[in-house]
Protein backbone atom coordinates (compact mmCIF):
# COMPACT_ATOMS: atom_id res chain seq x y z
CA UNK A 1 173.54 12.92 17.82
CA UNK A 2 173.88 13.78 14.03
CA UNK A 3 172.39 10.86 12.31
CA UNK A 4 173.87 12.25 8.99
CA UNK A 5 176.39 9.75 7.09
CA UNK A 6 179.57 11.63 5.84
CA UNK A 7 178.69 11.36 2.36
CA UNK A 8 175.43 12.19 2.70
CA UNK A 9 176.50 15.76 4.36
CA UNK A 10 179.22 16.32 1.76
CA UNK A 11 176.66 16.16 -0.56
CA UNK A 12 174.85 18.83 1.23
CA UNK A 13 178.00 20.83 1.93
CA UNK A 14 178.83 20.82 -2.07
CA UNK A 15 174.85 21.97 -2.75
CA UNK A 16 175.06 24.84 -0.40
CA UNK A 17 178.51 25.78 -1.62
CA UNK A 18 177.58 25.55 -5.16
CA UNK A 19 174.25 27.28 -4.00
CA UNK A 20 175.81 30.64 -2.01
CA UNK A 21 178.56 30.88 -5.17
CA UNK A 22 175.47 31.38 -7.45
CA UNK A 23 173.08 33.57 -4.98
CA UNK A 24 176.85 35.43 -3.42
CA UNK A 25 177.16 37.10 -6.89
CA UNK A 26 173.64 38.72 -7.27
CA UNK A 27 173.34 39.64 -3.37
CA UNK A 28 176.85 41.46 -3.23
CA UNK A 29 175.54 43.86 -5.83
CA UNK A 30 171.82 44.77 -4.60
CA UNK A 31 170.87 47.86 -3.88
CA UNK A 32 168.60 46.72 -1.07
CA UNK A 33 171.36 44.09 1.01
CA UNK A 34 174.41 45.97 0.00
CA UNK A 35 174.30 48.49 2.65
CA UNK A 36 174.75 45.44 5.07
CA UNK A 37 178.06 44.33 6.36
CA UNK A 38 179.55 41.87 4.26
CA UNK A 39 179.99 39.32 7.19
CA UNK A 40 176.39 39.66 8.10
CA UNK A 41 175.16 39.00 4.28
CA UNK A 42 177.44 35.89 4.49
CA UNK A 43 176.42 34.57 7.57
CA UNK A 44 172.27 35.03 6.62
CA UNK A 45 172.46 33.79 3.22
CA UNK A 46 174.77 30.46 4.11
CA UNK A 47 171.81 30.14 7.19
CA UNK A 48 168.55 30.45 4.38
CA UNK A 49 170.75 28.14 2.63
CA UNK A 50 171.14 25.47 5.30
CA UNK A 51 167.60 25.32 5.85
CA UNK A 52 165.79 25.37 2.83
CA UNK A 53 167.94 22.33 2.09
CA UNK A 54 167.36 20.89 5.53
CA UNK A 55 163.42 21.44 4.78
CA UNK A 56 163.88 18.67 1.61
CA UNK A 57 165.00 21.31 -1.35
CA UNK A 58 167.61 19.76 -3.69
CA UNK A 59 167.58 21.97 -7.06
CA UNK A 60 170.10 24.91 -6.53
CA UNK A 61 168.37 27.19 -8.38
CA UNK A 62 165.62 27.21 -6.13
CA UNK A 63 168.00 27.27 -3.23
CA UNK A 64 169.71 30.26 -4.19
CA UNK A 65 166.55 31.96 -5.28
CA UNK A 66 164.47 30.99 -1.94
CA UNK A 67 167.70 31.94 -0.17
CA UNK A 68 167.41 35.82 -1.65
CA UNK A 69 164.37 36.17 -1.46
CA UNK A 70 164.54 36.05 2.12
CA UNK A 71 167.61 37.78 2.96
CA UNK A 72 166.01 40.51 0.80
CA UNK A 73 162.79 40.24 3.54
CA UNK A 74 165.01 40.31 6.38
CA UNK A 75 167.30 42.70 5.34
CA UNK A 76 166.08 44.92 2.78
CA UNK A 77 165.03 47.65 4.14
CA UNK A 78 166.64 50.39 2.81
CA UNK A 79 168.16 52.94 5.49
CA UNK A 80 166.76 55.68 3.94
CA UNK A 81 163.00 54.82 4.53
């Protein structure tokens, strides 16, 4: 059972949200993630999101920059190689 209070995961909801509006706008534009489906890049970045900020990170900078960083590992290999 979630032991989470409601405002307690708002709060986490509005960090992530703020968090994937500020990472959303570099990753749509890389040259390594973009030739992923759009749906997948969503899906992966709102997940690195989730659990950097489940692991105790609070400053959304660092969330949306830990949160590339490993999208960029996961899926950034470029096609061509």
């Amino acid at each position: 059972m979630d032991q989470t209070s409601p405002e307690r995961r708002q709060a986490s909801d509005s960090l992530v949200s703020t968090a994937f509006d500020k990472s959303w706008r570099f990753v749509e534009t890389d040259p390594l993630l973009r030739h992923n489906a759009k749906e997948l890049l969503r899906s992966r970045l709102r997940a690195y999101l989730e659990l950097s900020l489940r692991n105790g990170e609070q400053d959304i900078l660092h969330l949306a920059n830990r949160a590339i960083w490993k999208l960029r590992i996961e899926l950034g290999q470029r096609s061509d190689l």
